[in-house]
C-alpha atoms as a PDB file:
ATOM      1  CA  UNK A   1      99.321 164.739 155.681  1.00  0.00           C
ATOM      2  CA  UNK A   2     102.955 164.758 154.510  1.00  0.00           C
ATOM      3  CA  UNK A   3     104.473 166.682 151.289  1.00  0.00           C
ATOM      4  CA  UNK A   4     105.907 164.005 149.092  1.00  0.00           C
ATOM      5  CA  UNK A   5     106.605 166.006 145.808  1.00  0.00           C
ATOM      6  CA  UNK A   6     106.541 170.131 144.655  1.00  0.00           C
ATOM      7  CA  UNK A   7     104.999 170.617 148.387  1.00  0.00           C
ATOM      8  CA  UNK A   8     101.113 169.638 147.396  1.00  0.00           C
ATOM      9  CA  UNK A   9     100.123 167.382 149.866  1.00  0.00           C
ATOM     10  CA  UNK A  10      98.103 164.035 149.877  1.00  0.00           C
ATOM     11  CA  UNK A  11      94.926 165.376 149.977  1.00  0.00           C
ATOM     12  CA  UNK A  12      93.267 161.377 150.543  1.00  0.00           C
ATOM     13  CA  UNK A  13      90.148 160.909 149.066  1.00  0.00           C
ATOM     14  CA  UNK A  14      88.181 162.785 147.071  1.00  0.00           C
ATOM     15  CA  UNK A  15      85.083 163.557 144.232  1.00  0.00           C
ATOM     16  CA  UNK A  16      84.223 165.752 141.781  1.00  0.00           C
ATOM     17  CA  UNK A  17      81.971 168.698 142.613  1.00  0.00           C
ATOM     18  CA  UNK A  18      78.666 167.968 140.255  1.00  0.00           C
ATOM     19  CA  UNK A  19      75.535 169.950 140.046  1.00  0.00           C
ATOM     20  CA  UNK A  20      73.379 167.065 140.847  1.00  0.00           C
ATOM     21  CA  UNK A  21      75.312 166.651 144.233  1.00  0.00           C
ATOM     22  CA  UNK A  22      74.807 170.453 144.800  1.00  0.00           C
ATOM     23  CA  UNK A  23      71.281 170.586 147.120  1.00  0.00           C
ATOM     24  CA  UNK A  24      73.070 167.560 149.358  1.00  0.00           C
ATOM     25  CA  UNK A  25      76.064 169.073 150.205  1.00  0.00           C
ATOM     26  CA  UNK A  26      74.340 172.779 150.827  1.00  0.00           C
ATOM     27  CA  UNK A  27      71.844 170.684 153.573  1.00  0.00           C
ATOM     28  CA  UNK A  28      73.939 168.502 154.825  1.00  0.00           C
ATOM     29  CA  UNK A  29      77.001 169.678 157.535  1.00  0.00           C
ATOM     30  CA  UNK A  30      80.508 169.851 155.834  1.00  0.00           C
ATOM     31  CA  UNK A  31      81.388 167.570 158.842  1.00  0.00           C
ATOM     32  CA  UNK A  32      79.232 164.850 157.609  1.00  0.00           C
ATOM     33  CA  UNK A  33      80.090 165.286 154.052  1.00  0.00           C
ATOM     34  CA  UNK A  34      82.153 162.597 153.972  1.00  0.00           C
ATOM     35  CA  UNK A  35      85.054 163.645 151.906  1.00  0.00           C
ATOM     36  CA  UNK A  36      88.070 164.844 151.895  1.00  0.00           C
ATOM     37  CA  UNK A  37      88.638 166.697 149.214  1.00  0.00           C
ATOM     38  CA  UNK A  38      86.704 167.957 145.874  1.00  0.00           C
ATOM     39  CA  UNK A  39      87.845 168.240 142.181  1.00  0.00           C
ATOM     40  CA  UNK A  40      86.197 170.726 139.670  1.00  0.00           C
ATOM     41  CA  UNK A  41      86.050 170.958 136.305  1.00  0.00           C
ATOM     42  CA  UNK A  42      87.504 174.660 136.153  1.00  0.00           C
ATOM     43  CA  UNK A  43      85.664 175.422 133.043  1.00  0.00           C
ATOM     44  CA  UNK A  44      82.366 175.453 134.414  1.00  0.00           C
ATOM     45  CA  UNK A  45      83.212 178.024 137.087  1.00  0.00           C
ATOM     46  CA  UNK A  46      85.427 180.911 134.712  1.00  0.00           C
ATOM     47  CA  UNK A  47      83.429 183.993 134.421  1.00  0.00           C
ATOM     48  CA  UNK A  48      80.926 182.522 136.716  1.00  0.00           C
ATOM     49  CA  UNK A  49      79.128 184.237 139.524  1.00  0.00           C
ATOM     50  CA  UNK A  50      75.736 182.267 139.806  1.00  0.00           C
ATOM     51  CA  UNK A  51      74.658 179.312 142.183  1.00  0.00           C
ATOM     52  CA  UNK A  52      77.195 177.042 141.223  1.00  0.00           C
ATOM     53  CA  UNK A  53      79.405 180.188 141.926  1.00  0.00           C
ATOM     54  CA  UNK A  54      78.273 180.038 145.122  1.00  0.00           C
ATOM     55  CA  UNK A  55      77.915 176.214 145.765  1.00  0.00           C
ATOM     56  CA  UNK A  56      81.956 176.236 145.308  1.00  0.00           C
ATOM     57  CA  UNK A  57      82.590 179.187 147.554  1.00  0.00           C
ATOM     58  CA  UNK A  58      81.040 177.213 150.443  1.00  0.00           C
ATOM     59  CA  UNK A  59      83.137 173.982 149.900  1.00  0.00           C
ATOM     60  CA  UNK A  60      85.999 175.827 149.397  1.00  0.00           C
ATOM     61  CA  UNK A  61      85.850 177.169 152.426  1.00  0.00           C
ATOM     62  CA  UNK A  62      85.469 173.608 154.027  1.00  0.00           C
ATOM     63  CA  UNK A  63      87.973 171.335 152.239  1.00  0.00           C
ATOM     64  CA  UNK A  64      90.772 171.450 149.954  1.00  0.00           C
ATOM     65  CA  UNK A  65      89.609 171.965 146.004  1.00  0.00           C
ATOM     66  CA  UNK A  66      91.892 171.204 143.116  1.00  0.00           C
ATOM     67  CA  UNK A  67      91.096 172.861 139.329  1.00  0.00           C
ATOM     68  CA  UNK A  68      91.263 170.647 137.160  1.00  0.00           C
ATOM     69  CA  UNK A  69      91.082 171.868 133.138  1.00  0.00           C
ATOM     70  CA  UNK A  70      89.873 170.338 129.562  1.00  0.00           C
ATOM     71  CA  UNK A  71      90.952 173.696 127.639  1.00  0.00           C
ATOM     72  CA  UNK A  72      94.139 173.971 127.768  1.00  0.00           C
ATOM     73  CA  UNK A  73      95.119 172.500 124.977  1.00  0.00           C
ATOM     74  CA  UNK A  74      99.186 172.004 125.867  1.00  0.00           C
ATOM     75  CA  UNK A  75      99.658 170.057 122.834  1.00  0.00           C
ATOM     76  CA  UNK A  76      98.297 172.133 120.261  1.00  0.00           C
ATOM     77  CA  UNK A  77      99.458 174.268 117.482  1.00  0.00           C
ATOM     78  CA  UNK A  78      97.582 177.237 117.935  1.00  0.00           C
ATOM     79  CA  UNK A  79      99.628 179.660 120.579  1.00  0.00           C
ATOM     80  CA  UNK A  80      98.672 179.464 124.300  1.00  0.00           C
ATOM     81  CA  UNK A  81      95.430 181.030 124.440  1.00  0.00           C
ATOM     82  CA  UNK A  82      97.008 184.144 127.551  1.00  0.00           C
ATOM     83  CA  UNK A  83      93.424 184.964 127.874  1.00  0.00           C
ATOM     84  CA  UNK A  84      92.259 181.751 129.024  1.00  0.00           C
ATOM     85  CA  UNK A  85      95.699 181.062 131.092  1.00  0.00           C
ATOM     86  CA  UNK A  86      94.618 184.871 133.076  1.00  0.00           C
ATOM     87  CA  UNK A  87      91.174 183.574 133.726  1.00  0.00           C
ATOM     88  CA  UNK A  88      92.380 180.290 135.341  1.00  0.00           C
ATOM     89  CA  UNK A  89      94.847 182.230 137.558  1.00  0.00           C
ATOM     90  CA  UNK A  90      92.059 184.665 138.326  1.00  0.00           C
ATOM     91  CA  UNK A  91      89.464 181.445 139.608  1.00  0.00           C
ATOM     92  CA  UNK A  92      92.843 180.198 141.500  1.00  0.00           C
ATOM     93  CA  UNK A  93      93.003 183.997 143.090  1.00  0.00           C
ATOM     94  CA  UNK A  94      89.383 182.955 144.898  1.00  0.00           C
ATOM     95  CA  UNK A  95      89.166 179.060 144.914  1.00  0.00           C
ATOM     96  CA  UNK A  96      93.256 178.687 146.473  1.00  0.00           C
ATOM     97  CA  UNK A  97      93.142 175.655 144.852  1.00  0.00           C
ATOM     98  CA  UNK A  98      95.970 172.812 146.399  1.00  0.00           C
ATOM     99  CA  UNK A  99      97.181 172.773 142.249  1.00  0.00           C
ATOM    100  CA  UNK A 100      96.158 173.296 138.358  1.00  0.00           C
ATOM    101  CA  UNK A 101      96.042 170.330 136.294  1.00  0.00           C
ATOM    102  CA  UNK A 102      94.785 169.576 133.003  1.00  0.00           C
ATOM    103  CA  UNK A 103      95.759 166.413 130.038  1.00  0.00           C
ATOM    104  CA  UNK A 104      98.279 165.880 128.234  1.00  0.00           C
ATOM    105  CA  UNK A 105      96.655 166.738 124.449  1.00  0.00           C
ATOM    106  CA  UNK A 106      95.168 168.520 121.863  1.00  0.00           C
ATOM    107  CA  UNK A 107      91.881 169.916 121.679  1.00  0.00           C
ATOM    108  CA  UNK A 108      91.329 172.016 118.824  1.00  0.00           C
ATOM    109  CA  UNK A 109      93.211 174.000 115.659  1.00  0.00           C
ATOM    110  CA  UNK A 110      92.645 177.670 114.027  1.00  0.00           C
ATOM    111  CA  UNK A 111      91.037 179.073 117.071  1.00  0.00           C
ATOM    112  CA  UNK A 112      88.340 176.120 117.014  1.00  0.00           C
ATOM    113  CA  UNK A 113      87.463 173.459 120.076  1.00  0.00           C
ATOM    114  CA  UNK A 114      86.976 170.222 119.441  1.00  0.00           C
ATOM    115  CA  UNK A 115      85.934 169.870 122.731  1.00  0.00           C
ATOM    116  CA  UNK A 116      87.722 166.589 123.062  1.00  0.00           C
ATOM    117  CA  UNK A 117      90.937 165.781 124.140  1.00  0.00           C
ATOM    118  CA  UNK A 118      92.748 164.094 121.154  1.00  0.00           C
ATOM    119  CA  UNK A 119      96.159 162.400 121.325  1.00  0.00           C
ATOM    120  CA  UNK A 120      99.439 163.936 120.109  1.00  0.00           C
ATOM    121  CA  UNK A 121     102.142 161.938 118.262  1.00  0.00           C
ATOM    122  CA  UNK A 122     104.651 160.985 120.498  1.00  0.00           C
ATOM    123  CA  UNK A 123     107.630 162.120 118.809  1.00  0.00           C
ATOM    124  CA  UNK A 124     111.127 164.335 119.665  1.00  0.00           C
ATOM    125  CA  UNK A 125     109.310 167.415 118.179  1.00  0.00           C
ATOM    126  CA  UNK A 126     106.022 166.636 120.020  1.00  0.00           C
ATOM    127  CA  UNK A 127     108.184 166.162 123.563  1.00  0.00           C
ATOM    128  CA  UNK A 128     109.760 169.633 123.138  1.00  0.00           C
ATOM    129  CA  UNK A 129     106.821 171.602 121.666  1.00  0.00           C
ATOM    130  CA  UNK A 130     104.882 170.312 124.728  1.00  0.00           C
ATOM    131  CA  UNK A 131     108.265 171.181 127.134  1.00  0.00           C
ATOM    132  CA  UNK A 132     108.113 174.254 126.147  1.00  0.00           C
ATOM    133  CA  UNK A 133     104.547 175.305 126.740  1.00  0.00           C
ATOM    134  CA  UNK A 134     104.354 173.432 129.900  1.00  0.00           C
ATOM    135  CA  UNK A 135     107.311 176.154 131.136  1.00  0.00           C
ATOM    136  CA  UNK A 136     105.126 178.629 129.705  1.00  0.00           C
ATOM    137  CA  UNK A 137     102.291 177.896 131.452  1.00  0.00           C
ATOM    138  CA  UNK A 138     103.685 177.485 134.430  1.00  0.00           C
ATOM    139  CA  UNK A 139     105.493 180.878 134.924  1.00  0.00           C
ATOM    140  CA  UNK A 140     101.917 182.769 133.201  1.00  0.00           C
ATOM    141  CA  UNK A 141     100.686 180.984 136.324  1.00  0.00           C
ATOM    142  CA  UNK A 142     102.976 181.359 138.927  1.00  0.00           C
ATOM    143  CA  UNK A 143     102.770 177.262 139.863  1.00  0.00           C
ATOM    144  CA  UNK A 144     103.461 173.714 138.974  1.00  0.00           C
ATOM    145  CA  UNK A 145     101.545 172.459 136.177  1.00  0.00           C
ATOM    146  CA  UNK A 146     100.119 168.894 136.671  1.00  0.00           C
ATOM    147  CA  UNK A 147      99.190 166.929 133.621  1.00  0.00           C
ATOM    148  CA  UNK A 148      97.128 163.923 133.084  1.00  0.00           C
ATOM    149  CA  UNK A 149      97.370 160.993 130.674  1.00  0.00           C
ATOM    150  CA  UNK A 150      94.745 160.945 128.526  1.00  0.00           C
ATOM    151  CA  UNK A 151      92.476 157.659 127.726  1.00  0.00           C
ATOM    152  CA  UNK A 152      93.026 157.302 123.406  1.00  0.00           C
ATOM    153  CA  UNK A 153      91.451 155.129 120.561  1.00  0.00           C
ATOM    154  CA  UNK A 154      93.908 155.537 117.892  1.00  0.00           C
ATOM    155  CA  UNK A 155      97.706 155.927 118.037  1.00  0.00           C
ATOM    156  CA  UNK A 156     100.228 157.929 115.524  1.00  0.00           C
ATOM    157  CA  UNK A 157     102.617 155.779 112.924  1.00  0.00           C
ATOM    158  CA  UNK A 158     104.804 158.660 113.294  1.00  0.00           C
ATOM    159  CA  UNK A 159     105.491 158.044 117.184  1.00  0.00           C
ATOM    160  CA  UNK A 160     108.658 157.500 118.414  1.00  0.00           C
ATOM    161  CA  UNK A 161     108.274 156.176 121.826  1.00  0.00           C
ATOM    162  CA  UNK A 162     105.533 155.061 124.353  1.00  0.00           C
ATOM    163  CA  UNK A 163     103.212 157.281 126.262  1.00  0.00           C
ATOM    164  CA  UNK A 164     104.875 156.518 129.892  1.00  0.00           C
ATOM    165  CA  UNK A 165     108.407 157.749 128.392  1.00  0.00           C
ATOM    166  CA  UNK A 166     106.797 161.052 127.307  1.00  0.00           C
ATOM    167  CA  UNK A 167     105.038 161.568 130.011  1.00  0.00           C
ATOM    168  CA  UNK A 168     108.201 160.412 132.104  1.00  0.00           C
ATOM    169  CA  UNK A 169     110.648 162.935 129.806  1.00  0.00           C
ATOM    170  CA  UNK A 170     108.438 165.906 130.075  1.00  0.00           C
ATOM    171  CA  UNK A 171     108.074 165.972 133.545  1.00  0.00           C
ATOM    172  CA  UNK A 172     111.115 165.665 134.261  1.00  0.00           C
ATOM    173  CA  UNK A 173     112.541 168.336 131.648  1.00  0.00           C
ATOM    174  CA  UNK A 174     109.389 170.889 132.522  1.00  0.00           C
ATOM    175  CA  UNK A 175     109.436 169.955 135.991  1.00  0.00           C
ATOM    176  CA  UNK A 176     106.252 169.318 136.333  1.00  0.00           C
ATOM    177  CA  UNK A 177     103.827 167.006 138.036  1.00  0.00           C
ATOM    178  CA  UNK A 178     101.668 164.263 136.656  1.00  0.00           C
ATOM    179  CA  UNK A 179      98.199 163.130 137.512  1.00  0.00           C
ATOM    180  CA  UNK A 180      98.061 159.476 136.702  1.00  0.00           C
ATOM    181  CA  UNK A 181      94.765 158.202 135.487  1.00  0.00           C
ATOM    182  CA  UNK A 182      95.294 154.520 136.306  1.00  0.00           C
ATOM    183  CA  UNK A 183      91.685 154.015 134.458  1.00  0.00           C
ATOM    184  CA  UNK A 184      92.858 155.701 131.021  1.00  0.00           C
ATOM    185  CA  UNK A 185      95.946 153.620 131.430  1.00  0.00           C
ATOM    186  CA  UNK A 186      93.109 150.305 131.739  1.00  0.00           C
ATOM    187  CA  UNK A 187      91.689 151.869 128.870  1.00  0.00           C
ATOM    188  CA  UNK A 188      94.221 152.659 126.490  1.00  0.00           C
ATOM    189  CA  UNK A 189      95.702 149.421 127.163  1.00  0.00           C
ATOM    190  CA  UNK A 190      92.736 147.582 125.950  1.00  0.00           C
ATOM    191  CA  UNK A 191      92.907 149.737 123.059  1.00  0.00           C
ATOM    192  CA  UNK A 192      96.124 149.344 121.699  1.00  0.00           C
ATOM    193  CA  UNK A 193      97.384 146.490 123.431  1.00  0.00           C
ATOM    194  CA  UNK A 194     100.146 147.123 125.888  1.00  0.00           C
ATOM    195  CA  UNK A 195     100.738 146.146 129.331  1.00  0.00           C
ATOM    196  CA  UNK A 196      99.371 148.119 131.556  1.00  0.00           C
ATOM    197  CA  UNK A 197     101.345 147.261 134.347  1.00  0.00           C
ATOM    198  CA  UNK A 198     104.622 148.182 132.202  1.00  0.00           C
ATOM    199  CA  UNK A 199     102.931 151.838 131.555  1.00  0.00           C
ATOM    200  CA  UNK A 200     102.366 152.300 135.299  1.00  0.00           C
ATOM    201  CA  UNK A 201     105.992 151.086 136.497  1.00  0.00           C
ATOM    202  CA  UNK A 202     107.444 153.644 134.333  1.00  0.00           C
ATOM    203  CA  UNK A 203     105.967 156.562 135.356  1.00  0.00           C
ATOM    204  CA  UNK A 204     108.537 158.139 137.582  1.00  0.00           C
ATOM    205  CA  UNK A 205     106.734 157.974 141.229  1.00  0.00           C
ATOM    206  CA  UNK A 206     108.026 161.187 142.610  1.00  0.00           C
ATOM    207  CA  UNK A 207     106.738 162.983 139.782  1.00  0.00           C
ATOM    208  CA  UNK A 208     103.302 161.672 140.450  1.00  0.00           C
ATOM    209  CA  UNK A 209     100.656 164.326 142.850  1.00  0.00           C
ATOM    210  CA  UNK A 210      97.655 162.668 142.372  1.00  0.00           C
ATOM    211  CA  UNK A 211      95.225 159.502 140.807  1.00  0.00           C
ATOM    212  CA  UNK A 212      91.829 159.050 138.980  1.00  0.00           C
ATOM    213  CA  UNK A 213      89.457 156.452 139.206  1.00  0.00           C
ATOM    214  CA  UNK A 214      86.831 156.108 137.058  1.00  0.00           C
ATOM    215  CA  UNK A 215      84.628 153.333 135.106  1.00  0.00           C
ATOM    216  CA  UNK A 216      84.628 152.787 131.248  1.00  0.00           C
ATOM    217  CA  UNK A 217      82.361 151.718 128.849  1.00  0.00           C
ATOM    218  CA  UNK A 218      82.848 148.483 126.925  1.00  0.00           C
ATOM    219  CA  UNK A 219      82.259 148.351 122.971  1.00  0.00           C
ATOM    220  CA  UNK A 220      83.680 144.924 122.539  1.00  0.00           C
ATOM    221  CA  UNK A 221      86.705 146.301 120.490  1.00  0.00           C
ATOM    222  CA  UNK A 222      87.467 149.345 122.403  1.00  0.00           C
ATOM    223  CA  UNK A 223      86.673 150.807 126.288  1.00  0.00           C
ATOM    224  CA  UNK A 224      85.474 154.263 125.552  1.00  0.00           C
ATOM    225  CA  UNK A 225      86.329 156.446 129.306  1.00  0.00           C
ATOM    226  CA  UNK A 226      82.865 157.490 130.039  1.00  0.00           C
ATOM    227  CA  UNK A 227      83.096 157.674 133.672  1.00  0.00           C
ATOM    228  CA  UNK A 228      79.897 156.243 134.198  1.00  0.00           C
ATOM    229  CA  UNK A 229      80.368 153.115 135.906  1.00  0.00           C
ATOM    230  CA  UNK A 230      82.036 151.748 138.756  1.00  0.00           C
ATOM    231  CA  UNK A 231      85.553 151.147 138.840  1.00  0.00           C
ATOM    232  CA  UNK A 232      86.322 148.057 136.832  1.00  0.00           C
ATOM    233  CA  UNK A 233      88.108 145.173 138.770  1.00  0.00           C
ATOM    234  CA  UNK A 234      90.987 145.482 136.387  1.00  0.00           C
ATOM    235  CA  UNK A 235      91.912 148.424 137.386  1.00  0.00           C
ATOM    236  CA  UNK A 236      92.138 148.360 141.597  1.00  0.00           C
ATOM    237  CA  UNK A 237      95.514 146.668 141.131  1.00  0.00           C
ATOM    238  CA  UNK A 238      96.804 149.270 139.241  1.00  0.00           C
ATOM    239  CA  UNK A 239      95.882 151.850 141.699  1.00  0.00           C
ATOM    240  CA  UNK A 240      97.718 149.949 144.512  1.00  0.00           C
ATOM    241  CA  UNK A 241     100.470 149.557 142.419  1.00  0.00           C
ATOM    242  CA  UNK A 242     101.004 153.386 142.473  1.00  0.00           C
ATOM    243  CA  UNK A 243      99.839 153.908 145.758  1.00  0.00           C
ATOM    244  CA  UNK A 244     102.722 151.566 146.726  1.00  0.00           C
ATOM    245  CA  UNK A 245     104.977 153.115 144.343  1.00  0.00           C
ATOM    246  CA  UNK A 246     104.317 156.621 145.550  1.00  0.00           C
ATOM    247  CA  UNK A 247     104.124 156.077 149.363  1.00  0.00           C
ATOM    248  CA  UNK A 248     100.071 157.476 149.085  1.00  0.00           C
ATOM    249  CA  UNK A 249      99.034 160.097 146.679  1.00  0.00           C
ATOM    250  CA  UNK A 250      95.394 162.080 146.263  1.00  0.00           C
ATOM    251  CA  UNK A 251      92.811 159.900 144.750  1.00  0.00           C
ATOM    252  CA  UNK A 252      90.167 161.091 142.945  1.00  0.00           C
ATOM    253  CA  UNK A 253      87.090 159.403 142.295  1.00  0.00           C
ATOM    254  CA  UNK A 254      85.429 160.493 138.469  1.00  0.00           C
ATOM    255  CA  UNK A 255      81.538 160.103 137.904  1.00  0.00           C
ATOM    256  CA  UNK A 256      80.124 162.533 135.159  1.00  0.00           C
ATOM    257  CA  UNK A 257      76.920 160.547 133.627  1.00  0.00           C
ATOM    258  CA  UNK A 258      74.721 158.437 135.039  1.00  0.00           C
ATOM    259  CA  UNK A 259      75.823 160.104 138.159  1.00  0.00           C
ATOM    260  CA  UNK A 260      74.880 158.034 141.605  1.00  0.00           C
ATOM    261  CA  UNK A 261      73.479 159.684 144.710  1.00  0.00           C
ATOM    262  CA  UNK A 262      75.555 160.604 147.271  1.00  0.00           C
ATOM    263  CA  UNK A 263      75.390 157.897 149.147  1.00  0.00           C
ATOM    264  CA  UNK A 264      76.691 155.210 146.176  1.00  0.00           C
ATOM    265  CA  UNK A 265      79.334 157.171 145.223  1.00  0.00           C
ATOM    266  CA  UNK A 266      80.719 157.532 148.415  1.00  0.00           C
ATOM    267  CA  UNK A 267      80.105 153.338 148.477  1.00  0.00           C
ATOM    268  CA  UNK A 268      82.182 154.067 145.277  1.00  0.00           C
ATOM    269  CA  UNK A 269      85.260 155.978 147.009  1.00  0.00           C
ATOM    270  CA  UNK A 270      85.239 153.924 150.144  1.00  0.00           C
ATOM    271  CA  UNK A 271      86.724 151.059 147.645  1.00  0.00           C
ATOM    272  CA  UNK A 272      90.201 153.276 147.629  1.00  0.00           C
ATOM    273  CA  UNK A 273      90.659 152.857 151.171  1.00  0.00           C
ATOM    274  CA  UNK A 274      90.240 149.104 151.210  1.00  0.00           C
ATOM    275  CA  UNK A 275      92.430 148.600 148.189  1.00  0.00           C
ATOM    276  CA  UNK A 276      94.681 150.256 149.695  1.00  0.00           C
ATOM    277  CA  UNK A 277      94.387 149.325 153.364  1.00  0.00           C
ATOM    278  CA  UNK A 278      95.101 145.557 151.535  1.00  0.00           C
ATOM    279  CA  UNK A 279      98.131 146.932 150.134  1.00  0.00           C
ATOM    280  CA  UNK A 280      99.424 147.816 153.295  1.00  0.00           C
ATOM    281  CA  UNK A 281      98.943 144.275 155.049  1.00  0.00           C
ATOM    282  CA  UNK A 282     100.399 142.490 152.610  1.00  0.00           C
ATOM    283  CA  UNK A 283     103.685 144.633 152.903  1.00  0.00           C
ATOM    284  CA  UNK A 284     103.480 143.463 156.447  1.00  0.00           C
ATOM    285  CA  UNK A 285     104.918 140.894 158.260  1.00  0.00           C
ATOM    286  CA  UNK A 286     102.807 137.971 159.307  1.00  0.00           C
ATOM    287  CA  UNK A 287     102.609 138.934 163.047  1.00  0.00           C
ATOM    288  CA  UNK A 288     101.899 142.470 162.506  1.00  0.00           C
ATOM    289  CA  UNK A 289      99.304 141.821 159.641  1.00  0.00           C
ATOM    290  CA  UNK A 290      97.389 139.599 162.165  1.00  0.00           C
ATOM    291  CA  UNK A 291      97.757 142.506 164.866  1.00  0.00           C
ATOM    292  CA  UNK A 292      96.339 144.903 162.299  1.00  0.00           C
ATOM    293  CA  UNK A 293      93.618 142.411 161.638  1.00  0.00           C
END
């Protein structure tokens, strides 16, 4: 696997690490597991030394895990919480995660969690607030930060500029990376009307470590992200987009209710590879595309 970007490598496809997936993956062989890489949630494993404890210790020592937070709260007002940042570092000391990431948001005010991941005006004073902590962050932990773009339902009167220039400017002045959820960018373009193919052009591709996939839920007027579904069509050509853009990047397949068996969501994950397997003929010529064929 080559390095593109901050020396993480393309991991290739990958899941989240769910409890209901748990008694599979302990029976079955890490060989036949079918993955290449797994995602967790790293708030469900801080100060944690049960099963799930030990469910993680076992893949970990098998494939390539990445933490990925809903806590950190880079966006807010309240002063990075050190205590939380030293417990993250601490699950890093015994997972070696391949990276940290976490969203680009807010999630909470006076000390209390909302325990959602609300959107920040996207404003000069926003951009350098967030700079800043994303610097901070990164030397408390002693790596590159990667930060996700966040699905939304309401936008700011008080912004200044779109989401893909924020994203674009604070990576590049925090150097950072960025985790590009190509189904909040499906979903937030529903929501508030943009082009969603404009959003994903912008982001600056060698700033860009890994993907999510994920399905929505459709309220008629909005797309809520509750990664319940299957990918929706409208989204695959988005993913190849950056996949092209990006020369290959980790994808990450999300499924958090209504979770599948092993099995389907694997049926799930294989859809990555085909997408982008597509991709790649087309860039082909003719007579090689038929040779590949």
């Amino acid at each position: 696997m080559d390095e593109p970007r901050f020396g993480l490598p393309n991991l290739g496809d990958g899941v989240g690490l769910r409890e209901p997936h748990f008694p599979h993956l302990m029976a079955t062989a890490p060989a036949d597991w079918g993955v290449d890489w797994f995602e967790i949630i790293s708030e469900n494993f801080l100060d944690h030394a049960g099963y799930a404890a030990h469910v993680l210790e076992v893949v970990a020592a098998h494939r390539p895990v990445v933490m990925h937070g809903v806590s950190l709260s880079i966006g807010g007002a309240d002063p990075l919480d050190l205590a939380y940042l030293d417990k993250l570092a601490a699950l890093a000391d015994r997972v070696k995660p391949a990276w940290i990431s976490d969203h680009l948001c807010w999630t909470g005010v006076a000390g209390l969690n909302t325990h959602d991941l609300l959107p920040l005006p996207l404003t000069e004073a926003a951009l350098a607030h967030v700079v800043d902590r994303v610097k901070a962050v990164q030397d408390r932990l002693g790596r590159p930060l990667i930060l996700e773009n966040p699905s939304s339902y309401l936008e700011f009167r008080s912004s200044q500029m779109p989401e893909w220039e924020f994203l674009a400017r604070m990576a590049e002045a925090a150097d950072c990376g960025l985790l590009l959820d190509v189904n909040n960018v499906h979903v937030s373009a529903f929501n508030h009307g943009f082009d969603p193919e404009t959003y994903v052009e912008a982001i600056p591709a060698e700033r860009i470590v890994q993907t999510h996939l994920a399905g929505p839920s459709d309220f008629g007027t909005h797309l809520m992200d509750t990664h319940d579904a299957p990918v929706p069509d409208a989204v695959w050509p988005l993913y190849a987009r950056v996949q092209a853009r990006t020369g290959g990047v980790a994808t990450l397949l999300e499924w958090d209710a209504n979770i599948p068996a092993w099995p389907d969501l694997l049926a799930e994950l294989a859809k990555a590879k085909a997408v982008r397997e597509g991709w790649r003929l087309t860039a082909l010529s003719p007579t090689a595309a038929r040779a590949h064929g």
